[in-house]
C-alpha atoms as a PDB file:
ATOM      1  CA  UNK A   1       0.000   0.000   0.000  1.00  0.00           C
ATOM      2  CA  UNK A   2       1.182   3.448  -0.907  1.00  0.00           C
ATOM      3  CA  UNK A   3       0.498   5.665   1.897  1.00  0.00           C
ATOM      4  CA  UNK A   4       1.644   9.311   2.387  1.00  0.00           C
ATOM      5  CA  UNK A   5       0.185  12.009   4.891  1.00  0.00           C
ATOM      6  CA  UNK A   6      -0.078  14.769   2.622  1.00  0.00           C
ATOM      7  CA  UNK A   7       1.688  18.071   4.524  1.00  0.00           C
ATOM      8  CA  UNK A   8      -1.833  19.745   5.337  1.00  0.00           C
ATOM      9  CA  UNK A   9      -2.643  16.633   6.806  1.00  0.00           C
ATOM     10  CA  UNK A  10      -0.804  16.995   9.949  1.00  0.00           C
ATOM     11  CA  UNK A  11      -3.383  20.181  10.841  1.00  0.00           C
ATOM     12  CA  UNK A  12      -6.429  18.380  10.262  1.00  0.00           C
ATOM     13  CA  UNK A  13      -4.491  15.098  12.571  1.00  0.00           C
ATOM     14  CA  UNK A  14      -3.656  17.362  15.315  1.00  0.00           C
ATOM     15  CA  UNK A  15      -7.121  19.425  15.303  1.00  0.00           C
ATOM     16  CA  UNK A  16      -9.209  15.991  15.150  1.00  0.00           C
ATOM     17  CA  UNK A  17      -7.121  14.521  18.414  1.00  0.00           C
ATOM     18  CA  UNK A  18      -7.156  18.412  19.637  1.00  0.00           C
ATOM     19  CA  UNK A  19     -11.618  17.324  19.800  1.00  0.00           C
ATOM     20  CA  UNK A  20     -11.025  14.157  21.985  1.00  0.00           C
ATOM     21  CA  UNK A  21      -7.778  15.342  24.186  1.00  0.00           C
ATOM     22  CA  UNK A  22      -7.370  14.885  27.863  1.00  0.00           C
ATOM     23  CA  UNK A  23      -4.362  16.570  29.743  1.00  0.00           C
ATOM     24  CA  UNK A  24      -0.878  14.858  29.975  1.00  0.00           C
ATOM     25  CA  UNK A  25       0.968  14.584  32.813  1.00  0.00           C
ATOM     26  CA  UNK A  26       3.315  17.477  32.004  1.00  0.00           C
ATOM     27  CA  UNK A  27       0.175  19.517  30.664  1.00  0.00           C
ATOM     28  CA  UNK A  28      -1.012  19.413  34.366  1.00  0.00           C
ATOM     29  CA  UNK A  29       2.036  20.348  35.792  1.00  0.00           C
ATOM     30  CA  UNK A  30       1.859  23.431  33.465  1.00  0.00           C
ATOM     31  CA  UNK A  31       1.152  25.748  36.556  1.00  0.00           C
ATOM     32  CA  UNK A  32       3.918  24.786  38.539  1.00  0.00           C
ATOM     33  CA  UNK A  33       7.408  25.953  37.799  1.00  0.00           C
ATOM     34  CA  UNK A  34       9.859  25.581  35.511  1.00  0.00           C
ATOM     35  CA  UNK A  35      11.979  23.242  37.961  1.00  0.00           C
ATOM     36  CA  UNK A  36       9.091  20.892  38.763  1.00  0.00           C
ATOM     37  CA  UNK A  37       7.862  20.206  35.615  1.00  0.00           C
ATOM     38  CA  UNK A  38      11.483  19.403  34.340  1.00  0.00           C
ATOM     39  CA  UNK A  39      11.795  16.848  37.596  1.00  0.00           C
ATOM     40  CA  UNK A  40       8.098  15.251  36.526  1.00  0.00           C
ATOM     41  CA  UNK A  41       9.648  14.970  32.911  1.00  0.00           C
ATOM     42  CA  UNK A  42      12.725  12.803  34.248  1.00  0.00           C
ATOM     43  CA  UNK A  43      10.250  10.843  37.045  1.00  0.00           C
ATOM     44  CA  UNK A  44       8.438   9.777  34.289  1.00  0.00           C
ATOM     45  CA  UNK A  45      10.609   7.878  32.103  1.00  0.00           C
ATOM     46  CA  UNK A  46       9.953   3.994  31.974  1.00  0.00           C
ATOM     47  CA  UNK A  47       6.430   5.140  34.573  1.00  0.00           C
ATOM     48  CA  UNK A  48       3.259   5.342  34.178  1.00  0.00           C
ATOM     49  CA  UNK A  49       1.632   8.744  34.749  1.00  0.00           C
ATOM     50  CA  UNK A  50      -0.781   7.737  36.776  1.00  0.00           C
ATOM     51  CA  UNK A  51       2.179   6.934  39.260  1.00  0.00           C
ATOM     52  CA  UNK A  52       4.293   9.792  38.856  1.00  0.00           C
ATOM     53  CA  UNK A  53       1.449  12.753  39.077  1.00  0.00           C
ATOM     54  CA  UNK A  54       0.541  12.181  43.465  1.00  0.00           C
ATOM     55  CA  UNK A  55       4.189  11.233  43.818  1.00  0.00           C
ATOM     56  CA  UNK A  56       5.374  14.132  42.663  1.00  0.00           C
ATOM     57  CA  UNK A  57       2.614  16.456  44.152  1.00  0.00           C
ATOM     58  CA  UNK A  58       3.548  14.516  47.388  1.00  0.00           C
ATOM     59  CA  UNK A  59       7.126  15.517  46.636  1.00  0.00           C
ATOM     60  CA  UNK A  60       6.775  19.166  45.495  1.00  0.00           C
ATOM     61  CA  UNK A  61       4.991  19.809  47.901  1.00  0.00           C
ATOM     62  CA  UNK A  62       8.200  19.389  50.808  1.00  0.00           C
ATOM     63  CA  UNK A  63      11.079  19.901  48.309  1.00  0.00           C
ATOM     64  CA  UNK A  64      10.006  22.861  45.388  1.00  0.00           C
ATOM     65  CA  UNK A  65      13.217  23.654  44.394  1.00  0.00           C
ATOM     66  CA  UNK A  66      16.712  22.489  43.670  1.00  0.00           C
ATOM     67  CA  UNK A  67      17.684  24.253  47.029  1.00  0.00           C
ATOM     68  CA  UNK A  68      15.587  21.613  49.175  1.00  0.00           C
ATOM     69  CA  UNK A  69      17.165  18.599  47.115  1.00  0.00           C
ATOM     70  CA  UNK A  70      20.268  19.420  48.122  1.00  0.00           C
ATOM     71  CA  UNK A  71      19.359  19.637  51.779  1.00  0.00           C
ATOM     72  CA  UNK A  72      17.730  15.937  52.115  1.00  0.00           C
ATOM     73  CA  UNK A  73      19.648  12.842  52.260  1.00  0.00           C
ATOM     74  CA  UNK A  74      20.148  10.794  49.334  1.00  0.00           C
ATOM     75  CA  UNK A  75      17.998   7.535  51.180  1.00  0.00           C
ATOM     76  CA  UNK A  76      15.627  10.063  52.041  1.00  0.00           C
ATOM     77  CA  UNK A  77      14.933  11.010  48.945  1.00  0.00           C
ATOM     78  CA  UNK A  78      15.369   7.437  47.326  1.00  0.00           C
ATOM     79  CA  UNK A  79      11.851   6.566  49.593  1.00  0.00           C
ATOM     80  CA  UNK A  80      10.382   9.263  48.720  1.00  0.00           C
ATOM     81  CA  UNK A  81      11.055   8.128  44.980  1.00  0.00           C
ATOM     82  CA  UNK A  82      10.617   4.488  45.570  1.00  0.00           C
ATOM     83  CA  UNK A  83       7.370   3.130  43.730  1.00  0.00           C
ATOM     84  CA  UNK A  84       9.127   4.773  40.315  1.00  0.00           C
ATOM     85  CA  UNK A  85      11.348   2.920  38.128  1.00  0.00           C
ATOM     86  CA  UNK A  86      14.933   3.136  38.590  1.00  0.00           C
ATOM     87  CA  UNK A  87      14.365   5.293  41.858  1.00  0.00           C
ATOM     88  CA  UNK A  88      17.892   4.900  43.159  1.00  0.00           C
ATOM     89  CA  UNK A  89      19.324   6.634  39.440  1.00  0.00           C
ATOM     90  CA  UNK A  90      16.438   9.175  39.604  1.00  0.00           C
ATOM     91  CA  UNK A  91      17.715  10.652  43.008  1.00  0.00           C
ATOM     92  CA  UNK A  92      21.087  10.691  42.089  1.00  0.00           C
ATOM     93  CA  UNK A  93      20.309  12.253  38.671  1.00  0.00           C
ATOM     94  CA  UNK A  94      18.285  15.053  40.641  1.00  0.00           C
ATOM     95  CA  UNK A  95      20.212  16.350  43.560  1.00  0.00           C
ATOM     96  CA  UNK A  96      22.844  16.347  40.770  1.00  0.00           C
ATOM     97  CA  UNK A  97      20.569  18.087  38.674  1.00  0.00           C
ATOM     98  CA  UNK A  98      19.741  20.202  41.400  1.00  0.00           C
ATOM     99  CA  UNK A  99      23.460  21.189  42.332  1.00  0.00           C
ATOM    100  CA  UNK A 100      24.427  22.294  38.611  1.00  0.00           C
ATOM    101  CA  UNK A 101      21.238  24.158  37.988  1.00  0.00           C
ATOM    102  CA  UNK A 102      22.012  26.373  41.636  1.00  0.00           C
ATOM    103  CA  UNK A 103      25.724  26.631  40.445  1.00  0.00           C
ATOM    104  CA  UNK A 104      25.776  27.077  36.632  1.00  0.00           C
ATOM    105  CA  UNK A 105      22.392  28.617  35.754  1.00  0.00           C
ATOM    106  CA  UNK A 106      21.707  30.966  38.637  1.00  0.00           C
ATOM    107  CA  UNK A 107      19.269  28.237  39.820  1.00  0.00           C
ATOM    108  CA  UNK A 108      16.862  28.787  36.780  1.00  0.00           C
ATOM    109  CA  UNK A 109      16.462  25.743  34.789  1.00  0.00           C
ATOM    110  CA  UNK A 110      18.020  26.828  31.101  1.00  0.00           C
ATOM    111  CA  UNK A 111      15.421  27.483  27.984  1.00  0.00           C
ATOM    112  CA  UNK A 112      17.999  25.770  25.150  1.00  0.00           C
ATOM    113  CA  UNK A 113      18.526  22.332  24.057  1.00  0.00           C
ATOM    114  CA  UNK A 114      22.669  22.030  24.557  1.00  0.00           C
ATOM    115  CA  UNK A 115      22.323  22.979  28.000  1.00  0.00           C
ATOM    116  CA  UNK A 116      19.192  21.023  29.085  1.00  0.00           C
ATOM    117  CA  UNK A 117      21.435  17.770  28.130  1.00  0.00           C
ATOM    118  CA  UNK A 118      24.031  18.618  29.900  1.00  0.00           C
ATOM    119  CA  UNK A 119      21.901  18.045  33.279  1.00  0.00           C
ATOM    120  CA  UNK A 120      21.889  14.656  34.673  1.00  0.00           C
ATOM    121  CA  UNK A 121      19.493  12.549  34.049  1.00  0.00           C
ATOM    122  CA  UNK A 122      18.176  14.844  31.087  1.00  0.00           C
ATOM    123  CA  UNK A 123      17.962  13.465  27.315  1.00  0.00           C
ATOM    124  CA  UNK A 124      16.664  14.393  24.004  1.00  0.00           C
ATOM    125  CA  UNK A 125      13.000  13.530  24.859  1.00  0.00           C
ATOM    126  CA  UNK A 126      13.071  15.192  28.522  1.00  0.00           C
ATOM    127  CA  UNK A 127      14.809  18.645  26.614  1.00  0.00           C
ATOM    128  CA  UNK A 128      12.408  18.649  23.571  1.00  0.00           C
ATOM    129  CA  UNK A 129       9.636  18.405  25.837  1.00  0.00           C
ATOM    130  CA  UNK A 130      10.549  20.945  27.995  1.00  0.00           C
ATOM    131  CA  UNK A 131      11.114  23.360  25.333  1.00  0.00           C
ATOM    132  CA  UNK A 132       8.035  22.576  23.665  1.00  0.00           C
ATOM    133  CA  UNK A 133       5.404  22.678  26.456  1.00  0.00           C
ATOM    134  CA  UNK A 134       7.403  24.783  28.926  1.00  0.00           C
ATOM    135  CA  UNK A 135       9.032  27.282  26.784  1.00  0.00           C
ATOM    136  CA  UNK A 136       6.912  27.105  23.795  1.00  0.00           C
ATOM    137  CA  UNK A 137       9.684  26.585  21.364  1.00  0.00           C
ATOM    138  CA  UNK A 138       9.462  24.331  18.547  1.00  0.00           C
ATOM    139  CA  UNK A 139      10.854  21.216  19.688  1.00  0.00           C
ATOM    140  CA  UNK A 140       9.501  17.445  19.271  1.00  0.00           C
ATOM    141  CA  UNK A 141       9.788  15.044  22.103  1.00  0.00           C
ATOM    142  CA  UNK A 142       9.729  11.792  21.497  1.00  0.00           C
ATOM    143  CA  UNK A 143       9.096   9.087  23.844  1.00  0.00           C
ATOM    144  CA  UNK A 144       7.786   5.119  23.246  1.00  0.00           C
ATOM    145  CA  UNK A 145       4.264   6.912  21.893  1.00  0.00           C
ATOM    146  CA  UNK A 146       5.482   9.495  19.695  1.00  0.00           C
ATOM    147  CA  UNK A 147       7.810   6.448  18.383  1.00  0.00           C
ATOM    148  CA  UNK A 148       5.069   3.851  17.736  1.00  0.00           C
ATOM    149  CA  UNK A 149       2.202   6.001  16.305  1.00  0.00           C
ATOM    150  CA  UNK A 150       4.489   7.918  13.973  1.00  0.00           C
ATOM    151  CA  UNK A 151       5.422   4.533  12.134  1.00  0.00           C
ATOM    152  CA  UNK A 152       1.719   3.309  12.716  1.00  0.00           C
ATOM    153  CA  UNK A 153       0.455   6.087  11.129  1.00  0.00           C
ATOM    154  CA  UNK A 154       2.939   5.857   8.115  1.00  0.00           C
ATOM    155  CA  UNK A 155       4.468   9.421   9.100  1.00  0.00           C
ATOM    156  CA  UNK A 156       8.190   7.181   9.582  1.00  0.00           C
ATOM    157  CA  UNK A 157       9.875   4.490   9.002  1.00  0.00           C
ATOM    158  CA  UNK A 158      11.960   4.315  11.569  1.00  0.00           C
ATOM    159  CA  UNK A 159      13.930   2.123  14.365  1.00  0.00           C
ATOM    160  CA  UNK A 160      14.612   4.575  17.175  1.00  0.00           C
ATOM    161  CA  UNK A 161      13.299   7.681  18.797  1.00  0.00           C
ATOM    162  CA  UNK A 162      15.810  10.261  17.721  1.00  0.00           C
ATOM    163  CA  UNK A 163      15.186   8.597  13.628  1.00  0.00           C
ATOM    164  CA  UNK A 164      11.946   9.641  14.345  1.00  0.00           C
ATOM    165  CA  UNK A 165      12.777  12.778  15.884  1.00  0.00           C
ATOM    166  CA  UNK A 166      14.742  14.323  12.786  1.00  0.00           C
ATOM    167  CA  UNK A 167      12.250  12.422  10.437  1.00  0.00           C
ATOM    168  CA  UNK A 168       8.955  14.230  11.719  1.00  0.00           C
ATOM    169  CA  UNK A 169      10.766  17.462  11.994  1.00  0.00           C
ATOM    170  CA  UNK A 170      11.715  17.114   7.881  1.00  0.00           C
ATOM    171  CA  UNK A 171       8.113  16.768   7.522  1.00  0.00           C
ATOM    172  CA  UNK A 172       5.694  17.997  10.254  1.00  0.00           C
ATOM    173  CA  UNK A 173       5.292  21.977   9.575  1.00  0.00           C
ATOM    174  CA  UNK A 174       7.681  23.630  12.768  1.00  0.00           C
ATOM    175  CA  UNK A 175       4.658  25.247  14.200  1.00  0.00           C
ATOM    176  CA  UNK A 176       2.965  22.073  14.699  1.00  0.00           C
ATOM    177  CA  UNK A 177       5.699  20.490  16.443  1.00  0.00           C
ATOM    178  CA  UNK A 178       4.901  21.494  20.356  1.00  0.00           C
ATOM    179  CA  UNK A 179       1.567  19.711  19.460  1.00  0.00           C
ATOM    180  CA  UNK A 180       2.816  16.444  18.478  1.00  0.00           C
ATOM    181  CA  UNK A 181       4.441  14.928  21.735  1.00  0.00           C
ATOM    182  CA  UNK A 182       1.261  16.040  24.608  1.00  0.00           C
ATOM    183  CA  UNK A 183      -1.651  15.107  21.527  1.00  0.00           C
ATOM    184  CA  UNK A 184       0.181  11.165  20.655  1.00  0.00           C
ATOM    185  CA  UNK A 185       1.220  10.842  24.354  1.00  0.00           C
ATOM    186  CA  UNK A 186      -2.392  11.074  25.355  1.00  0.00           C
ATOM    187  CA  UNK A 187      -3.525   9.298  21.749  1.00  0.00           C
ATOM    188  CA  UNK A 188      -1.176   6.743  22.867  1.00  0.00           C
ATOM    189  CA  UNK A 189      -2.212   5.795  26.426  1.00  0.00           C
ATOM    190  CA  UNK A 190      -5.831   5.962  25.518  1.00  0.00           C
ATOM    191  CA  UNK A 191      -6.390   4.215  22.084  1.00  0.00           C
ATOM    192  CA  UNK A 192      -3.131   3.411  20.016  1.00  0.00           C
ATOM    193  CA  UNK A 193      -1.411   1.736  22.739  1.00  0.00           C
ATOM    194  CA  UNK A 194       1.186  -0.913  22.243  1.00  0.00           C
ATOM    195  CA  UNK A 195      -0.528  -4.388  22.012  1.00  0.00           C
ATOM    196  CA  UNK A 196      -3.893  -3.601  21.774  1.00  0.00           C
ATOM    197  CA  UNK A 197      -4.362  -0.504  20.077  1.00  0.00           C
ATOM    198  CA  UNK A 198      -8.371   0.441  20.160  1.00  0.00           C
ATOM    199  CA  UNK A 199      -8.776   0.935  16.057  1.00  0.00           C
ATOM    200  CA  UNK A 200     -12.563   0.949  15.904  1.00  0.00           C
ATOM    201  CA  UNK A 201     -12.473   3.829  18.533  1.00  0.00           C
ATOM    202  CA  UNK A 202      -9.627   5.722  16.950  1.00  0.00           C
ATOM    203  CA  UNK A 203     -10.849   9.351  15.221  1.00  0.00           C
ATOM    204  CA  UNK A 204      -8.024   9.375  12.611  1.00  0.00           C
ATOM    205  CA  UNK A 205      -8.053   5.718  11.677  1.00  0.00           C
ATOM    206  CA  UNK A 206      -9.026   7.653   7.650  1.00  0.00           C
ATOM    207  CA  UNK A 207      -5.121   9.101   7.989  1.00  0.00           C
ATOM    208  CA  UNK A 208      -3.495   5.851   9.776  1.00  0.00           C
ATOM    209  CA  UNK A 209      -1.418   3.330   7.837  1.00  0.00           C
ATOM    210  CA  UNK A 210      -1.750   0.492  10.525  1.00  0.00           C
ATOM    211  CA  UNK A 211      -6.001   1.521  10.224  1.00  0.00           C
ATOM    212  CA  UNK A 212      -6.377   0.856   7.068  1.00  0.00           C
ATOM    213  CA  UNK A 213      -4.945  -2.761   7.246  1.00  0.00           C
ATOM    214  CA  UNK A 214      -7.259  -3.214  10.207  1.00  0.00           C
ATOM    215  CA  UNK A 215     -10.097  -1.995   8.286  1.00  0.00           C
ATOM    216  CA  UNK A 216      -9.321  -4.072   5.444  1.00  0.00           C
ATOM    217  CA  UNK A 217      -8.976  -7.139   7.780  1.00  0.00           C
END
């Protein structure tokens, strides 16, 4: 089959999920500061939301800033983390975290890419979405979702995230891009998910590779 998303496609994609969307994790940590919603970012990595949104409300709540991670203990802050995957890395990455944010950056998290990356614990995903959702630039994170319904949908071919990455940027218009991680994060935990992806209740099954050998099926 011969199947191409045609470039105004992408709008009519993103307004159709836009109709059915409910708020990621890091959409409802938007209130909260800059610092917070980059620790939720790195919680969540190989964790389900649902996990990581009262843990780290629970945890905001006593430690806000990088100041208070510094102060705790490291097996203080490991329970507090514990429940998460790889807890033990996760408090190491953020006191560290923590320490060069206070020392290089004035204790403001930076707003560009090189030296979001350069924080422990940070990657491509974490950075992209950050600048995306936090600082509004055009930026595409790309976590397990973003992966798996961009090659579903026929937008990739592609083996790993940052493939995908530099593919969807090549095709997805840039102002589109701080759309695509929060709209197929919340497409993905809801209907395309990985084993059992909910076709006959997906809205843009008409645009979807994978959809239209399920329909044919």
């Amino acid at each position: 089959m011969n199947f191409k998303t045609k470039q105004g496609d992408y709008k009519k994609i993103f307004s159709i999920l836009e109709t059915v969307h409910q708020p990621t994790m890091l959409e409802l940590f938007s209130n909260r500061s800059v610092f917070q919603q980059l620790v939720a970012v790195m919680l969540s990595a190989r964790t389900k939301d649902s996990t990581v949104i009262p843990l780290a409300k629970r945890l905001f709540s006593s430690y806000p800033g990088p100041k208070e991670f510094l102060k705790i203990e490291r097996k203080v802050l490991e329970k507090e983390l514990h429940g998460i995957g790889f807890y033990r890395v996760k408090a190491k990455n953020l006191q560290k975290l923590s320490q060069q944010i206070l020392e290089e950056h004035q204790g403001i998290v930076p707003n560009n890419f090189e030296d979001l990356v350069k924080l422990p614990g940070v990657g491509r995903k974490t950075a992209n979405c950050i600048l995306a959702s936090t600082f509004r630039q055009p930026a595409i994170g790309v976590d397990t979702h973003v992966h798996r319904i961009s090659n579903r949908l026929g937008w990739v071919n592609t083996n790993v995230p940052e493939e995908t990455e530099e593919s969807l940027k090549q095709k997805i218009p840039s102002e589109l891009w701080i759309k695509v991680n929060p709209l197929l994060v919340d497409h993905g935990q809801r209907i395309c998910q990985p084993l059992k992806p909910k076709c006959d209740s997906c809205k843009i099954i008409e645009y979807c590779e994978y959809g239209k050998r399920y329909e044919e099926a």
